[in-house]
Protein backbone atom coordinates (compact mmCIF):
# COMPACT_ATOMS: atom_id res chain seq x y z
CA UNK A 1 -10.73 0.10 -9.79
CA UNK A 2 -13.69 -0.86 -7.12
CA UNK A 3 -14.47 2.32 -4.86
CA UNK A 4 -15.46 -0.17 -2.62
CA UNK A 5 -11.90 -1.74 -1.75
CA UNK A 6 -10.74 2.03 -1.33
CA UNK A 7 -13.31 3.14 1.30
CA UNK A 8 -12.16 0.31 3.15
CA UNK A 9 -8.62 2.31 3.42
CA UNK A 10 -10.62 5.53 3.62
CA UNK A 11 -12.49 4.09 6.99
CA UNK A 12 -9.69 2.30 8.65
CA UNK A 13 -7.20 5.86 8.23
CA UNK A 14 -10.18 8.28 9.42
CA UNK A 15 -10.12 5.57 12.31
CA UNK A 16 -6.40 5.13 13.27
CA UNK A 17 -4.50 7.51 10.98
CA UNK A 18 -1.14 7.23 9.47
CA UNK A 19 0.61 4.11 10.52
CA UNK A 20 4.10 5.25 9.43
CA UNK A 21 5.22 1.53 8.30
CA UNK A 22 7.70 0.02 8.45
CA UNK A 23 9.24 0.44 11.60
CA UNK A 24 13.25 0.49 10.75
CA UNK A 25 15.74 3.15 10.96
CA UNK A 26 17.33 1.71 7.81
CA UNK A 27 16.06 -0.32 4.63
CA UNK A 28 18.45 -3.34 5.96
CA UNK A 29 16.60 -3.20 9.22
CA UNK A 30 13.43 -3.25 7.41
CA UNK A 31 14.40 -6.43 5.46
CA UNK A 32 16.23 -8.08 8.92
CA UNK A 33 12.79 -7.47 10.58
CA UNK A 34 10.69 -9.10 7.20
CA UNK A 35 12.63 -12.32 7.97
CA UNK A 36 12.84 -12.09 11.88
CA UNK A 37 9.00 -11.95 11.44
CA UNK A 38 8.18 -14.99 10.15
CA UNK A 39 5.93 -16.95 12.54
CA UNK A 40 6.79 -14.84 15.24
CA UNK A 41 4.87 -11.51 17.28
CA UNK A 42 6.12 -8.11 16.13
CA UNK A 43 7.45 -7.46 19.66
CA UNK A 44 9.36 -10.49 20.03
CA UNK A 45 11.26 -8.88 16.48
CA UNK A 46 11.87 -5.69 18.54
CA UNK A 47 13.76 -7.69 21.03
CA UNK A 48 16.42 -9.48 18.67
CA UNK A 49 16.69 -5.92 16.93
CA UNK A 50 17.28 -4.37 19.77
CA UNK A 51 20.13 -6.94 20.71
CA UNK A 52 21.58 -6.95 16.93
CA UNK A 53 21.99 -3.06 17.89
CA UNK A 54 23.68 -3.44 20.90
CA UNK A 55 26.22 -5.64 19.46
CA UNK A 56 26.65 -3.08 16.73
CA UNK A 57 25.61 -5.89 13.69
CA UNK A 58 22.81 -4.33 12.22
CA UNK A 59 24.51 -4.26 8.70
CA UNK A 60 24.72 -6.64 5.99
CA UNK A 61 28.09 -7.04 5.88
CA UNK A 62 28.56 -7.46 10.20
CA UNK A 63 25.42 -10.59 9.64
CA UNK A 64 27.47 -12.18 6.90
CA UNK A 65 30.89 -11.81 9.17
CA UNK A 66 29.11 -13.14 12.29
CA UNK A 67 29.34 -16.69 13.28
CA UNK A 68 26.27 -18.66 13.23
CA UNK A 69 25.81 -19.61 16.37
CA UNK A 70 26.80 -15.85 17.57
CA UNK A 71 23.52 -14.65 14.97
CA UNK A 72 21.43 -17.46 16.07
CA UNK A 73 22.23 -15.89 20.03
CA UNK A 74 21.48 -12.42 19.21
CA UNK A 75 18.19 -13.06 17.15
CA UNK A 76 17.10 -15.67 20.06
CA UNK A 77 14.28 -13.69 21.10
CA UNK A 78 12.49 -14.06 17.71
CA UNK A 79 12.04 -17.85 17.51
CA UNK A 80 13.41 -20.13 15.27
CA UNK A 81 16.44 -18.88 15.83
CA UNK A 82 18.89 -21.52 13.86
CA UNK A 83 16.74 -20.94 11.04
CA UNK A 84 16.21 -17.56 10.95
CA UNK A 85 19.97 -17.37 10.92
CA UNK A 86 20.32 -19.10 7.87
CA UNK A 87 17.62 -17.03 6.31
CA UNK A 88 19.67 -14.24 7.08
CA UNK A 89 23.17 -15.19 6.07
CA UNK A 90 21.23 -15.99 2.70
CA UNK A 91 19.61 -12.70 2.29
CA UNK A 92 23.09 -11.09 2.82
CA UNK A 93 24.55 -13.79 0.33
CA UNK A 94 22.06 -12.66 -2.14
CA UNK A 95 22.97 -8.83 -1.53
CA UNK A 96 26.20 -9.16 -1.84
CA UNK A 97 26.20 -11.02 -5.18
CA UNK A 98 23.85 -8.24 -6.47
CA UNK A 99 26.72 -5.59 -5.58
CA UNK A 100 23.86 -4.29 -2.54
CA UNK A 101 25.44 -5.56 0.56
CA UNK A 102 26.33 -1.84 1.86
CA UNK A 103 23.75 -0.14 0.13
CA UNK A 104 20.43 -2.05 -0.07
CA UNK A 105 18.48 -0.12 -2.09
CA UNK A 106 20.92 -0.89 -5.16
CA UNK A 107 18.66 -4.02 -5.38
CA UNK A 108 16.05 -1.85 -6.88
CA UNK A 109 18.54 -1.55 -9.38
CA UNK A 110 18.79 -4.71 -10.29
CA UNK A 111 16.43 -5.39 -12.34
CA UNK A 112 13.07 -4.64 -13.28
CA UNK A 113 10.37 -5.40 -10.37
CA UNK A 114 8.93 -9.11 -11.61
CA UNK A 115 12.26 -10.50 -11.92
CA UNK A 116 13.88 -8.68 -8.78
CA UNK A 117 10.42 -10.42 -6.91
CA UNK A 118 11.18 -13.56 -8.69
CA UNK A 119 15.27 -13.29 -7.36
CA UNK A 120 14.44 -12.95 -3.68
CA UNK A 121 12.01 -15.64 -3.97
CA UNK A 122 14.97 -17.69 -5.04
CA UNK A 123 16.58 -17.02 -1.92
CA UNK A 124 16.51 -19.45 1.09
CA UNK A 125 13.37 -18.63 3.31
CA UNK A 126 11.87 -15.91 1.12
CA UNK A 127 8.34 -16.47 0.81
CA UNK A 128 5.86 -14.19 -1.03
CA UNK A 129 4.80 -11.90 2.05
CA UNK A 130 8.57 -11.62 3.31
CA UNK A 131 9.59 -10.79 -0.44
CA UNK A 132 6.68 -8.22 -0.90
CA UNK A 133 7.53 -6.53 2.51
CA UNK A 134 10.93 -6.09 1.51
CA UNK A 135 10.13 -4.65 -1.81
CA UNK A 136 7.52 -2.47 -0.65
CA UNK A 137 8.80 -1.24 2.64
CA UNK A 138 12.95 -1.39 2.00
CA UNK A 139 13.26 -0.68 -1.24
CA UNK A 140 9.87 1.53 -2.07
CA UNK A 141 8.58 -0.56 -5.18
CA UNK A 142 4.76 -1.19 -5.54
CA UNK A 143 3.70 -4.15 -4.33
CA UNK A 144 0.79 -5.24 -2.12
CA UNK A 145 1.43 -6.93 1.07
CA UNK A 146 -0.85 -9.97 1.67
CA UNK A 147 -0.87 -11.31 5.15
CA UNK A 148 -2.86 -13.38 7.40
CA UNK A 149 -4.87 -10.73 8.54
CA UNK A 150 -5.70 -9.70 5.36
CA UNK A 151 -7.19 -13.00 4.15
CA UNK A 152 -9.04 -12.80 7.15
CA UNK A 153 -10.67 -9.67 6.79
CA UNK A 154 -11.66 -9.42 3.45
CA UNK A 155 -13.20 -13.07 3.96
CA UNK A 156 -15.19 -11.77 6.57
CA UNK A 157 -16.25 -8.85 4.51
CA UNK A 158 -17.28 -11.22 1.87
CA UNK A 159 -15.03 -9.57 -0.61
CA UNK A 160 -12.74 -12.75 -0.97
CA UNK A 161 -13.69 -16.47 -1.05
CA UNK A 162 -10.90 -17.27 1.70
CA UNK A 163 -9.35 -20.13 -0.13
CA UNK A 164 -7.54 -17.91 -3.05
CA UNK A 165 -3.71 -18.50 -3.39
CA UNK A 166 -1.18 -15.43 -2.08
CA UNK A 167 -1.26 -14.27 -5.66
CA UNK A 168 -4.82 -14.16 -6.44
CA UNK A 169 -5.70 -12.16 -3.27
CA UNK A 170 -2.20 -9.82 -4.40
CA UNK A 171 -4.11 -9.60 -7.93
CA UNK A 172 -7.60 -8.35 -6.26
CA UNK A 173 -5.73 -5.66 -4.38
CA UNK A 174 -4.42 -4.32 -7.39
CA UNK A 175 -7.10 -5.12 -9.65
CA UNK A 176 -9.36 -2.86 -7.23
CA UNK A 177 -7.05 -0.04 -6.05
CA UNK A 178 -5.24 2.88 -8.30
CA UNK A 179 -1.74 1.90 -8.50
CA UNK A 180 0.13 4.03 -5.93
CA UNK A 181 2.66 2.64 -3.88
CA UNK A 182 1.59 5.03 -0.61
CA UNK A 183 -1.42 3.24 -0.86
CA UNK A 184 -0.45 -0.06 -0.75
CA UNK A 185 1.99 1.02 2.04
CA UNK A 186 -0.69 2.51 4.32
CA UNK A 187 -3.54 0.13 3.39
CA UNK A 188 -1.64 -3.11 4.41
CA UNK A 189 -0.13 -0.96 7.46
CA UNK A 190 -3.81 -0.71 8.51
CA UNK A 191 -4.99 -3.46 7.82
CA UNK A 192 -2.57 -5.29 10.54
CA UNK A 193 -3.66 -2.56 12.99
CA UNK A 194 -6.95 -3.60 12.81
CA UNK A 195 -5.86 -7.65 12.39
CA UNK A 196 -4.47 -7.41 16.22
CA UNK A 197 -6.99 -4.78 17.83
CA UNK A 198 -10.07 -6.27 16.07
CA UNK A 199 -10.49 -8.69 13.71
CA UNK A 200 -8.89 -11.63 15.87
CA UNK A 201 -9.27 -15.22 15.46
CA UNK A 202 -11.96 -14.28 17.70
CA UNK A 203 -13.75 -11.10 16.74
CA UNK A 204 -13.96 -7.60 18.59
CA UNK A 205 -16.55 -6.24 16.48
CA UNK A 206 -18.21 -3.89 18.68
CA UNK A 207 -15.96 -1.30 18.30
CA UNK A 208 -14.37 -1.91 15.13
CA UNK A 209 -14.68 0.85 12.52
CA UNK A 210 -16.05 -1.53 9.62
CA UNK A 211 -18.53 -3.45 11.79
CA UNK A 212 -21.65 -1.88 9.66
CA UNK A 213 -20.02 -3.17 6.49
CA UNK A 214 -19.38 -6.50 7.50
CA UNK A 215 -21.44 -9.14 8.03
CA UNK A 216 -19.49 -11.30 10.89
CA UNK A 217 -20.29 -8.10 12.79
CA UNK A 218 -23.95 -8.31 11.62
């Protein structure tokens, strides 16, 4: 464990507080919204939720019974609509052959966690980030998060080269931290809220609450 990765979290919750993440009424909202995600702003994921709601098909088993181009309609809003729609009937193919499809948190059932990760990864449009979100924010299994923003950040604190694969960066995090799933939750959680007020593309270090550790702000 490095006390230096955990100040990090220690600074960015003293400076925003609890993020309560993920935002989903249901753990099959909070995997719809990992997928809806992908390449797309968070808002623009709110939208095609809030449609799927309307339309009452916020369920596994309503996505699978919904024609494609009817999914691909409702989900417009997030972008890549056609494919996102085959993303999703996937996902719901894969719960329903692991007996989940009503009750998503069975999955965490199904096997132990490195070959539950390695499963969704076998699934059509699963990446590492949309596979870790699921498992740490649906189904409540430890797992760091690694993002865009987080590359970025620990870069620009020097704590990361900026080159390292998704899994090396993943192995730092848990190399450095105690393992506690809250604190993987929370730390990621934070680290996006600082990602979009912040550390941009184009930094906003004047006001952000790490600028005397890091040396982009220096």
């Amino acid at each position: 464990m490095n006390p230096a990765w955990l100040h990090i979290h220690d600074r960015l919750l003293a400076a925003f507080g609890p993020q309560h993440w993920w935002p989903g009424d249901t753990p099959f909202e909070v995997m719809t919204g990992a997928v809806l995600t992908q390449n797309t702003a968070w808002g623009n994921v709110e939208k095609a939720i809030a449609r799927l709601k309307a339309a009452n098909a916020l369920s596994g088993r309503a996505l699978l019974d919904l024609e494609p181009a009817t999914l691909a309609d409702l989900i417009r809003p997030a972008g890549y609509f056609n494919v996102k729609t085959r993303r999703l009937k996937a996902l719901c193919a894969y719960l329903e052959q692991e007996g989940a499809l009503d009750d998503p948190v069975l999955l965490a059932q199904a096997a132990p966690l490195p070959e539950l990760r390695r499963r969704l990864l076998a699934v059509n449009g699963v990446g590492e980030e949309t596979a870790d979100s699921i498992l740490l924010y649906a189904l409540d299994l430890q797992v760091f998060v690694v993002d865009a923003y987080t590359r970025r950040l620990f870069t620009r604190l020097g704590r990361l080269r900026g080159d390292e694969r998704y899994s090396e960066i993943q192995a730092a995090f848990t190399a450095h931290l105690p393992p506690d799933r809250a604190l993987y939750n929370e730390y990621h959680a934070l680290i996006v809220h600082l990602g979009k007020e912040f550390c941009r593309p184009r930094p906003r270090c004047g006001a952000c609450p790490l600028n005397a550790q890091c040396p982009v702000a220096g």
